[in-house]
Protein backbone atom coordinates (compact mmCIF):
# COMPACT_ATOMS: atom_id res chain seq x y z
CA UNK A 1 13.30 -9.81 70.38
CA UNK A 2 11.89 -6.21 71.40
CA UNK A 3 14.86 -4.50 69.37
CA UNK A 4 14.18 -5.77 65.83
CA UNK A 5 10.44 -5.53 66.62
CA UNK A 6 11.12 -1.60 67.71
CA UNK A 7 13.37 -0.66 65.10
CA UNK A 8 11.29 -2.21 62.39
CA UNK A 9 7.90 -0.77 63.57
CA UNK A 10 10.00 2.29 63.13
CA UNK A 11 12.02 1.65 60.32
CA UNK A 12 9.47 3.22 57.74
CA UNK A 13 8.86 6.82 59.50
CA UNK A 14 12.57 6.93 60.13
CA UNK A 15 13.53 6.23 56.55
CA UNK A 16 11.26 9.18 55.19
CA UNK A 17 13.07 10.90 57.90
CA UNK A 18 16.28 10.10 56.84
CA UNK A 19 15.28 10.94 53.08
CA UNK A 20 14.45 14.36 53.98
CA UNK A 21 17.24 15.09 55.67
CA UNK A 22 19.28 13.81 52.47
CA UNK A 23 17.11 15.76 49.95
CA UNK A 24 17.78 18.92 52.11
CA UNK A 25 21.42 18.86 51.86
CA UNK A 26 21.71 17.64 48.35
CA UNK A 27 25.01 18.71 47.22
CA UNK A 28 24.33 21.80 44.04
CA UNK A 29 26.32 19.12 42.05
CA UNK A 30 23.37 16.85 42.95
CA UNK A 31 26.04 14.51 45.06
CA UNK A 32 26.53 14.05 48.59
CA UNK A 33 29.25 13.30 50.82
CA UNK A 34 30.17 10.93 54.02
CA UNK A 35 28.60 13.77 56.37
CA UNK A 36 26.06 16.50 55.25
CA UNK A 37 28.89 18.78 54.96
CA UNK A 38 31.66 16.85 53.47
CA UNK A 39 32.68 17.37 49.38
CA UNK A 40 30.53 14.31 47.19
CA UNK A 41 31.68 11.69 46.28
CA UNK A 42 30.83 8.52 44.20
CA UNK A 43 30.57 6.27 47.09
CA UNK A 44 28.13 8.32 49.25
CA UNK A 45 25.83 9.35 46.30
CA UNK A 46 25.65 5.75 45.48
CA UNK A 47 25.25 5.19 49.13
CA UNK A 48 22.18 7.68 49.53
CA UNK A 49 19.97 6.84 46.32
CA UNK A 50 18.94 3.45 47.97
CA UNK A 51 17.81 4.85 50.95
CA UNK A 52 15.77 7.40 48.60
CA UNK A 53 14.34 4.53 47.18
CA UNK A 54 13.35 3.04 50.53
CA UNK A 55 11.38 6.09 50.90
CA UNK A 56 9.76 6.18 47.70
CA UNK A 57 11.14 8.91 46.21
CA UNK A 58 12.51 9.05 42.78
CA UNK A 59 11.78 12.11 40.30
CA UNK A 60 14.40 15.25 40.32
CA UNK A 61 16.42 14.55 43.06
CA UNK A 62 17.16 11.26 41.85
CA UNK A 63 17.94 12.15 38.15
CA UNK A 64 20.31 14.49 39.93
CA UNK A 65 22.30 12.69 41.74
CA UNK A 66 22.65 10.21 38.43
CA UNK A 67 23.62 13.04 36.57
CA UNK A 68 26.81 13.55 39.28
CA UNK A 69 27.14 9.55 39.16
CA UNK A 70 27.78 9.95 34.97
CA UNK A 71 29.91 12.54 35.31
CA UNK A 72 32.09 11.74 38.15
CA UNK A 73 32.78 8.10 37.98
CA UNK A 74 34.66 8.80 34.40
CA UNK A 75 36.68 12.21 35.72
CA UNK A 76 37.82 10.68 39.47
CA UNK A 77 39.05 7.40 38.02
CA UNK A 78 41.71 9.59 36.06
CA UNK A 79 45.27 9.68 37.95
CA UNK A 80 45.51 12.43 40.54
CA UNK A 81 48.02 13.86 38.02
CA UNK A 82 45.67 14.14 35.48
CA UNK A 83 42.75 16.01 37.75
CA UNK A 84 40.87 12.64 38.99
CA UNK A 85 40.66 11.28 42.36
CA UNK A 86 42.69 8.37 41.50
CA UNK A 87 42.17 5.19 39.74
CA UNK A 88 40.63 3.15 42.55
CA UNK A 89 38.11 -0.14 41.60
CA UNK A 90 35.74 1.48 44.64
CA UNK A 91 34.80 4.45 42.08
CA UNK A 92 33.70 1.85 39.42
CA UNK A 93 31.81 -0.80 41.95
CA UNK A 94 29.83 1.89 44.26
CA UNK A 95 29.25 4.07 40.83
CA UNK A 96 27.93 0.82 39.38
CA UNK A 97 25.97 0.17 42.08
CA UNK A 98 24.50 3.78 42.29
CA UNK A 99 23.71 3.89 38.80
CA UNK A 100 21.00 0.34 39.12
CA UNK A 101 19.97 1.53 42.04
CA UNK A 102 16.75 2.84 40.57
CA UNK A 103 16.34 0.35 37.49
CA UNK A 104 13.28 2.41 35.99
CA UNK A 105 15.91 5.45 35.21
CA UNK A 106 18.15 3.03 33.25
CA UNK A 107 16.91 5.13 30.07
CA UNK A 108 18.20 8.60 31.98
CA UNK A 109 20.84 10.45 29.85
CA UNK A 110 24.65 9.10 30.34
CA UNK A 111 23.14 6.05 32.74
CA UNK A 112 23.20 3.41 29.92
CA UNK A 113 26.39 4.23 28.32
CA UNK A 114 28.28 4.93 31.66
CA UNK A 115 27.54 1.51 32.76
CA UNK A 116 28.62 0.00 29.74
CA UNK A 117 32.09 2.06 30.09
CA UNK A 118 32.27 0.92 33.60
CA UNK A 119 32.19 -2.89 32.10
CA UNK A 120 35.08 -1.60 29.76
CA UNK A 121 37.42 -0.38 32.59
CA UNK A 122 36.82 -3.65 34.40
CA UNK A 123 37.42 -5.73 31.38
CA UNK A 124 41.10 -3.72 30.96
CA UNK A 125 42.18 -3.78 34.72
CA UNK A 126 41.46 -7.07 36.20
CA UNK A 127 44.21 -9.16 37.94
CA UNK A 128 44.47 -13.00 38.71
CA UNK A 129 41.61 -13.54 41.00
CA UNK A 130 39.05 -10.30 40.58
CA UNK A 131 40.12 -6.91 40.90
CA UNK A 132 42.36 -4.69 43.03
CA UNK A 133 41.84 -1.81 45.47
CA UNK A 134 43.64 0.54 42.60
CA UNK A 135 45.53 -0.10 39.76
CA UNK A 136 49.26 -1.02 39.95
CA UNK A 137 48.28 -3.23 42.44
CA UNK A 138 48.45 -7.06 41.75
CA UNK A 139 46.72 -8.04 44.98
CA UNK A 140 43.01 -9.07 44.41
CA UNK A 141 40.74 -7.16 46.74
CA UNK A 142 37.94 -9.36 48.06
CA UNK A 143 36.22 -5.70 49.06
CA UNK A 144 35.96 -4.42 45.41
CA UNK A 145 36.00 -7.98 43.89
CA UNK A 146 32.82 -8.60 45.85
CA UNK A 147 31.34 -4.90 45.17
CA UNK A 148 32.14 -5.25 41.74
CA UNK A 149 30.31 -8.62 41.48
CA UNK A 150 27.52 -7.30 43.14
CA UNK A 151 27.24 -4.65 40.99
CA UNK A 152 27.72 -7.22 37.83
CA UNK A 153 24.81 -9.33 39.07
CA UNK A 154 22.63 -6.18 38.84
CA UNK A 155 23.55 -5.10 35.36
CA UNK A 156 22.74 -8.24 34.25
CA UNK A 157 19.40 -8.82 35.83
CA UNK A 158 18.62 -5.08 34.34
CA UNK A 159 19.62 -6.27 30.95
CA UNK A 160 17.27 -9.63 31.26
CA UNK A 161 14.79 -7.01 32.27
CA UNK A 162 14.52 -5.08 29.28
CA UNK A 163 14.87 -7.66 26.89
CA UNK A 164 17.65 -8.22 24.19
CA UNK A 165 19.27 -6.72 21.10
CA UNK A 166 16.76 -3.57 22.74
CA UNK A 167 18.87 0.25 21.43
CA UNK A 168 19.75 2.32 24.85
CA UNK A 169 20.57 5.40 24.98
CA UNK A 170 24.06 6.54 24.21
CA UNK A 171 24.01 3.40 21.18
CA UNK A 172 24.26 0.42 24.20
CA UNK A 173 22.42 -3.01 22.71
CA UNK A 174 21.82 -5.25 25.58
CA UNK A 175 22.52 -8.50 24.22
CA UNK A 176 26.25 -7.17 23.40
CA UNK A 177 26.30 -5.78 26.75
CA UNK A 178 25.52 -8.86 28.50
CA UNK A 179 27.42 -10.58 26.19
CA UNK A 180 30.89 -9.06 27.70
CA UNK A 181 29.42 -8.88 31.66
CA UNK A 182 28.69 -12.62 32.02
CA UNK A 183 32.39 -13.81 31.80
CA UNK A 184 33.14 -10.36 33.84
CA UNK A 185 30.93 -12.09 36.78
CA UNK A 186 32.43 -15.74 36.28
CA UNK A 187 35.99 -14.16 36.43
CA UNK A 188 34.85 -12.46 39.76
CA UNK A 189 33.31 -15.75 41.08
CA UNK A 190 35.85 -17.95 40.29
CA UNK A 191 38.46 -15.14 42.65
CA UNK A 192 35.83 -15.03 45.28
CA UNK A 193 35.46 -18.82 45.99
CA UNK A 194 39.34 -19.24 45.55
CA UNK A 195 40.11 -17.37 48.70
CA UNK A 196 37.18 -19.00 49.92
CA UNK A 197 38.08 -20.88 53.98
CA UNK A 198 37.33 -24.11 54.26
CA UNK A 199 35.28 -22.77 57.72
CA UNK A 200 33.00 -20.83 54.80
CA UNK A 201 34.26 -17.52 55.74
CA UNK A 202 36.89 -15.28 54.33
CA UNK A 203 39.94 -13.58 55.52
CA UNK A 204 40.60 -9.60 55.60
CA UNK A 205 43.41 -10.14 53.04
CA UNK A 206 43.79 -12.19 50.08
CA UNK A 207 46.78 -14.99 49.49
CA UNK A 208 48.29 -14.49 53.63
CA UNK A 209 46.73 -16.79 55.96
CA UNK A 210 45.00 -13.67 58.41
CA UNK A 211 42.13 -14.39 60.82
CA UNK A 212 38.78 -14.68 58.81
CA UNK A 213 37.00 -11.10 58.38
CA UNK A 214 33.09 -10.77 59.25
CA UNK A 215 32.90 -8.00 57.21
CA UNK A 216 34.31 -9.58 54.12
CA UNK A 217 32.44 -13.04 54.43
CA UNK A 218 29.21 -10.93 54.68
CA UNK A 219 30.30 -8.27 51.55
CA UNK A 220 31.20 -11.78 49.62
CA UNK A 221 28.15 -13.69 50.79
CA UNK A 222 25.75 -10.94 49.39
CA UNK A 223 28.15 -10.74 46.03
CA UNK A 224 27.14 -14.20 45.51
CA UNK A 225 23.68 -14.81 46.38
CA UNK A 226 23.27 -11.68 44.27
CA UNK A 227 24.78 -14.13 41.47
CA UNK A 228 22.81 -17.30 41.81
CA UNK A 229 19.29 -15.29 42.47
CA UNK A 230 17.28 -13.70 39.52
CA UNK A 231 15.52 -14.44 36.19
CA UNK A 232 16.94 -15.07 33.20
CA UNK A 233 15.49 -15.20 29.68
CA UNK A 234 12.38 -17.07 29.10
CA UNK A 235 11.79 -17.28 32.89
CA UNK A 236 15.36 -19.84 33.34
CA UNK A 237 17.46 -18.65 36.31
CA UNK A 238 20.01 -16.27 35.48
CA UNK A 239 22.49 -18.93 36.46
CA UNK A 240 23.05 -22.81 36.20
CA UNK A 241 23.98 -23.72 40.18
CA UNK A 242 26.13 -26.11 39.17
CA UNK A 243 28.66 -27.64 42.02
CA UNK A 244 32.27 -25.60 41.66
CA UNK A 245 35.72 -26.01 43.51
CA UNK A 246 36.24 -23.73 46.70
CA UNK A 247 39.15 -23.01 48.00
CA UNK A 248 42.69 -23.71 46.69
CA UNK A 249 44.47 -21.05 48.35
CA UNK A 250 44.78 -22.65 52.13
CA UNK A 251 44.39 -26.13 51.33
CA UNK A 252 42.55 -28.92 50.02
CA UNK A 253 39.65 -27.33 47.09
CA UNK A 254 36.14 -28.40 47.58
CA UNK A 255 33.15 -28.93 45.27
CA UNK A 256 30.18 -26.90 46.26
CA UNK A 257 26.96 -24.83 45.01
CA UNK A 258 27.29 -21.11 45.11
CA UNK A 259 23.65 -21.43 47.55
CA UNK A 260 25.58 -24.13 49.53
CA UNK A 261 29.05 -21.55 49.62
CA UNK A 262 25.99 -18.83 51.19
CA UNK A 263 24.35 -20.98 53.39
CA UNK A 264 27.90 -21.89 55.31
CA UNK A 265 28.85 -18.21 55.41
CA UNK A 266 25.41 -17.52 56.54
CA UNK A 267 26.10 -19.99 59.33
CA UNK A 268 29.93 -19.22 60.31
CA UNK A 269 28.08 -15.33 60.52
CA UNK A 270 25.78 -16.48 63.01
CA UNK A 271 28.03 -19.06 64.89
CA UNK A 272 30.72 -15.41 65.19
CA UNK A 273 28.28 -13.56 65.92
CA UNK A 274 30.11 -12.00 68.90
CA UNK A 275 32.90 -10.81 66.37
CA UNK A 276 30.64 -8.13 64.86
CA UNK A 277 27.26 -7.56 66.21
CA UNK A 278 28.10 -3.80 68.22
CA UNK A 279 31.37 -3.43 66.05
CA UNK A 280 32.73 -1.38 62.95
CA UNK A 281 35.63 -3.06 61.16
CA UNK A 282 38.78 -1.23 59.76
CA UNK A 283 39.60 -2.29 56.03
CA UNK A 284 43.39 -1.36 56.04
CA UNK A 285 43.48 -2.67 52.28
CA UNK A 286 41.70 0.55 50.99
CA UNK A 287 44.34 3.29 50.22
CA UNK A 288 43.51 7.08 50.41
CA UNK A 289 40.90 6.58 53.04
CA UNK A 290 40.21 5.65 56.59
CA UNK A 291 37.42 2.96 55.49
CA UNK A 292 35.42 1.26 58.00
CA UNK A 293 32.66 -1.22 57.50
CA UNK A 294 29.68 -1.07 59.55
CA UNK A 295 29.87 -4.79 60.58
CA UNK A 296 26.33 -4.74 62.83
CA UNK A 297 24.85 -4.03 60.00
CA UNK A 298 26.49 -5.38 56.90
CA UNK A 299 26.37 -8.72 58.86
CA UNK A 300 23.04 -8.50 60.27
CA UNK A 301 21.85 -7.80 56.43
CA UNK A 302 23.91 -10.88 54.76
CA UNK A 303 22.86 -13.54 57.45
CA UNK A 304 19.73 -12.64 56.82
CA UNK A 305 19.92 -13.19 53.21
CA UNK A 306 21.60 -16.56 54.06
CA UNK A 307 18.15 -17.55 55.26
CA UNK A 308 18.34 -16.63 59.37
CA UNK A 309 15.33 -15.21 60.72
CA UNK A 310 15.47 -11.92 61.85
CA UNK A 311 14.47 -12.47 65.12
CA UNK A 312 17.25 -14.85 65.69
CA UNK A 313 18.69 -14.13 69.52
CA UNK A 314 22.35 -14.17 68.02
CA UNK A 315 20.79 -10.96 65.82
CA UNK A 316 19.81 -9.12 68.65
CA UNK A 317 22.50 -7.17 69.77
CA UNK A 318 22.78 -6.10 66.40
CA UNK A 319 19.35 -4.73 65.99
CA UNK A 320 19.13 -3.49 69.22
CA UNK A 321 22.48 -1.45 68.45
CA UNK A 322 20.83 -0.17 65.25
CA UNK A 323 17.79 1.13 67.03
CA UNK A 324 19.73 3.03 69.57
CA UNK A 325 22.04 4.44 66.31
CA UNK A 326 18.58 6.86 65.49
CA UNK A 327 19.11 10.25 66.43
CA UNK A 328 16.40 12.25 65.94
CA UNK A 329 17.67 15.53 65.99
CA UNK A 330 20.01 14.57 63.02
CA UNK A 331 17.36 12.62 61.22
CA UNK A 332 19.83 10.00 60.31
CA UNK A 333 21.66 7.10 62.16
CA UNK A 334 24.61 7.61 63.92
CA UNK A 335 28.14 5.33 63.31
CA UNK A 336 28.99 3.87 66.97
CA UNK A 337 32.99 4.72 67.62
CA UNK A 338 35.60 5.55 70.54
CA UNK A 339 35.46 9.33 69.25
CA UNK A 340 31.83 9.07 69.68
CA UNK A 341 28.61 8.74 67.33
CA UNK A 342 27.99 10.89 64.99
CA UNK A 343 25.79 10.79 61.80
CA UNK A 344 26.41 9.56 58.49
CA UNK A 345 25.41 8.42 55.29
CA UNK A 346 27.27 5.44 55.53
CA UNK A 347 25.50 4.39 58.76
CA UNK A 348 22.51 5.14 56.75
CA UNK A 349 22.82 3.29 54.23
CA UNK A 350 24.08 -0.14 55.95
CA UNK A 351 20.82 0.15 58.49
CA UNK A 352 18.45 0.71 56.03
CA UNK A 353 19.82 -2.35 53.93
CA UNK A 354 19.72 -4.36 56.99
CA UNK A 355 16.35 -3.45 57.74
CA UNK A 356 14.98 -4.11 54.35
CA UNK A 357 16.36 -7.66 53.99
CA UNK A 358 14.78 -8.43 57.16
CA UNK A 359 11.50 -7.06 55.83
CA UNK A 360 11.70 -9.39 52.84
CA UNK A 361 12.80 -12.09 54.78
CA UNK A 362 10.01 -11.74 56.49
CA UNK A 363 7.27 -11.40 54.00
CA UNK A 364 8.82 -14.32 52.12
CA UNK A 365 8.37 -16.08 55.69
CA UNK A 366 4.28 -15.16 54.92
CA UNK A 367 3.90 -12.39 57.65
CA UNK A 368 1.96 -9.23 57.34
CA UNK A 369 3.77 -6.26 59.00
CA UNK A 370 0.20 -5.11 60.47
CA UNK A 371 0.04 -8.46 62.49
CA UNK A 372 3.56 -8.37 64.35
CA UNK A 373 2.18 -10.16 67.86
CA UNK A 374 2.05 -13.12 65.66
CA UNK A 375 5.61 -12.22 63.91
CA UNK A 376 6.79 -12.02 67.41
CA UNK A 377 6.02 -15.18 67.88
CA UNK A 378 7.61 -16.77 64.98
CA UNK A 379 10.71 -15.04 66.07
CA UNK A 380 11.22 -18.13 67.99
CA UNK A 381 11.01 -20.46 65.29
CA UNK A 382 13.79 -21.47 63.22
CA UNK A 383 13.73 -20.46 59.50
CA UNK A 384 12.34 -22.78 57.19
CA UNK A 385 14.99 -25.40 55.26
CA UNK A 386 16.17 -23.12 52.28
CA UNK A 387 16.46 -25.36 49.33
CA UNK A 388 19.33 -24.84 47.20
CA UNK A 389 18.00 -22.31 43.09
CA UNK A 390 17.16 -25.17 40.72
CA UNK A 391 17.01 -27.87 42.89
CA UNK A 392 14.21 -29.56 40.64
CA UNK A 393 17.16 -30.70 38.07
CA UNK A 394 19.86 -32.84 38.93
CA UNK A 395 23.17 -31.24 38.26
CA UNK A 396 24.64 -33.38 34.76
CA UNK A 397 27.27 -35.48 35.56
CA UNK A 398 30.78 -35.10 34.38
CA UNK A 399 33.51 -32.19 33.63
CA UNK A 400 30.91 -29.90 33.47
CA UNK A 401 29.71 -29.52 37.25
CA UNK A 402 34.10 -28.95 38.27
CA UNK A 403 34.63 -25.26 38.19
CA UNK A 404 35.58 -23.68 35.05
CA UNK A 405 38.81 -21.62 35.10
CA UNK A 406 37.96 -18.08 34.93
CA UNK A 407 37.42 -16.85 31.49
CA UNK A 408 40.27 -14.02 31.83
CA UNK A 409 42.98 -15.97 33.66
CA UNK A 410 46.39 -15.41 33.03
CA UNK A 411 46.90 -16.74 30.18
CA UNK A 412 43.32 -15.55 28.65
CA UNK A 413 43.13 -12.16 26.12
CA UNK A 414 40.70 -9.70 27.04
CA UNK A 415 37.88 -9.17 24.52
CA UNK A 416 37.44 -5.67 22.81
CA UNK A 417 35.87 -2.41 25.18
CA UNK A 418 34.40 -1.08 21.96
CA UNK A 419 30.58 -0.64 23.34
């Protein structure tokens, strides 16, 4: 268990490290891009500001880089012909993303009323089961469907946050708002558990029976945990864990809780372990770039939302590849590869999410990071039983614990984008 002990002891000098080096190649647009010379983009600003945030820093740099997030995500999701980068769902789920990622600048000029026109394009271009890799397509991509439900779940626990019918900027109420994302999320849900295995993974494609995907059972694992976790009015959960069908598009559907749907791809994570810990996956489904997912670490970080303890042996490869991934001279972490490492905000950003779920996970496991001889020794423990959100009322009987159909199926109109 040295590795995760290492690279956490380290984790909080390395991520001021890895801040400064950001803040010193902050694009003049106040983006960056996939290296610290590449062109910004959406993706890799949205991809730096939570490692910022690990760090503790907010203030210029951050309204900066949220300024670029307001202004981009509308011009790139314009057709190439028409000057934008193309209308791909990433732009609107990491732009999403990007914007919540500091929830005390929701008030910042644009941040408000961007998000709320990021909830209108998703309302106008959804398809059957979530949403696709770009528009034209009718395939559902679990990638962006899980991104975008991420991203969703966010909004909405911002909204709860500040209260409703409260006047944002740019004329956004919050109880409209949340009005139109809470069937946006159920739509996404109901596509994510549909293409759900029965082994409680999920394959790289959607409909075609492929071999299951570590990188999209962890990317749809953290989509909905991020669902059936947070506060909602009046102190109730933010959502009713009711049992729902699974499955349906490989065989026999099954009723389960959206916990119970983590917990099992917590599990078949840990029980494949071998299929990711020292590997990056290829995502062939995104068009216009070579996109790889940094499975070590986007795995490492879901099963340990799932509930595993960090210091679980089948995580150790994992961490001990993302301790050797520092450089030093770069002041970032490196993405392991046959044409060699090099550094990158992407690598970045995965680590330092892995790291910081295993940090909560930790402190929710009642260990103080200034004792870790006796955190090393719990490392051999197994977790604690995770009870299922609102276990302390039954689920009702009847129709209403069977999954609804999503609320913008087929043969569903799509409410009004007016904001």
């Amino acid at each position: 268990m040295k590795s995760v002990r290492v690279g956490l002891a380290a984790f909080e000098g390395r991520a001021g490290q890895a801040a400064r080096t950001l803040l010193q190649n902050q694009g003049y647009d106040g983006g960056w891009g996939l290296t610290l010379t590449s062109v910004s983009s959406i993706v890799n600003t949205s991809e730096v500001l939570p490692i910022l945030r690990a760090a503790g820093i907010a203030g210029e740099p951050v309204r900066r880089a949220l300024d670029f997030l307001t202004c981009a995500i509308v011009e790139h999701c314009r057709p190439r012909h028409k000057g934008g980068r193309g209308e791909h769902t990433r732009f609107i789920a990491f732009g999403l993303a990007g914007l919540l990622s500091h929830p005390r600048f929701f008030h910042h000029d644009g941040v408000a009323e961007v998000a709320a026109w990021c909830v209108g394009w998703l309302e106008n271009h959804h398809v059957d089961h979530g949403w696709p890799e770009v528009l034209g397509l009718d395939d559902t991509s679990l990638h962006q469907t899980a991104l975008t439900v991420h991203g969703l779940a966010q909004l909405r626990g911002a909204l709860h946050d500040l209260g409703p019918r409260l006047r944002l900027p740019g004329g956004v109420d919050t109880s409209s708002l949340l009005k139109r994302v809470e069937p946006l999320i159920e739509h996404g849900v109901c596509g994510l558990l549909y293409h759900r295995r029965a082994s409680g993974a999920w394959g790289w494609r959607t409909y075609v029976d492929t071999d299951p995907s570590p990188s999209k059972t962890a990317l749809c694992l953290l989509a909905l945990s991020a669902v059936c976790s947070g506060t909602g009015p009046v102190g109730a959960p933010a959502y009713r864990d009711d049992p729902r069908e699974t499955g349906g598009v490989h065989g026999a559907e099954q009723l389960k809780q959206l916990s119970e749907v983590v917990a099992d791809a917590g599990q078949w994570l840990l029980h494949n372990h071998h299929r990711w810990e020292t590997f990056v996956e290829d995502d062939k489904d995104v068009q216009g770039t070579a996109w790889e997912h940094m499975a070590y670490a986007l795995c490492s970080q879901a099963a340990v939302r799932a509930g595993a303890n960090p210091g679980d042996p089948r995580l150790a490869k994992a961490w001990k590849l993302m301790n050797d991934l520092w450089d030093p001279e770069a002041g970032l972490w490196n993405e392991p590869g046959a044409s060699g490492k090099r550094a990158t905000i992407r690598a970045a950003y995965y680590t330092v999410s892995a790291y910081e779920e295993a940090l909560r996970r930790l402190t929710r496991m009642g260990f103080d990071d200034s004792a870790p001889e006796e955190a090393s020794e719990a490392f051999g423990r197994p977790p604690p039983p995770s009870r299922p959100r609102n276990s302390g009322a039954a689920p009702s009987p009847g129709p209403a614990n069977t999954a609804a159909p999503s609320p913008y199926g087929k043969s569903k109109g799509w409410p009004s984008t007016s904001s």
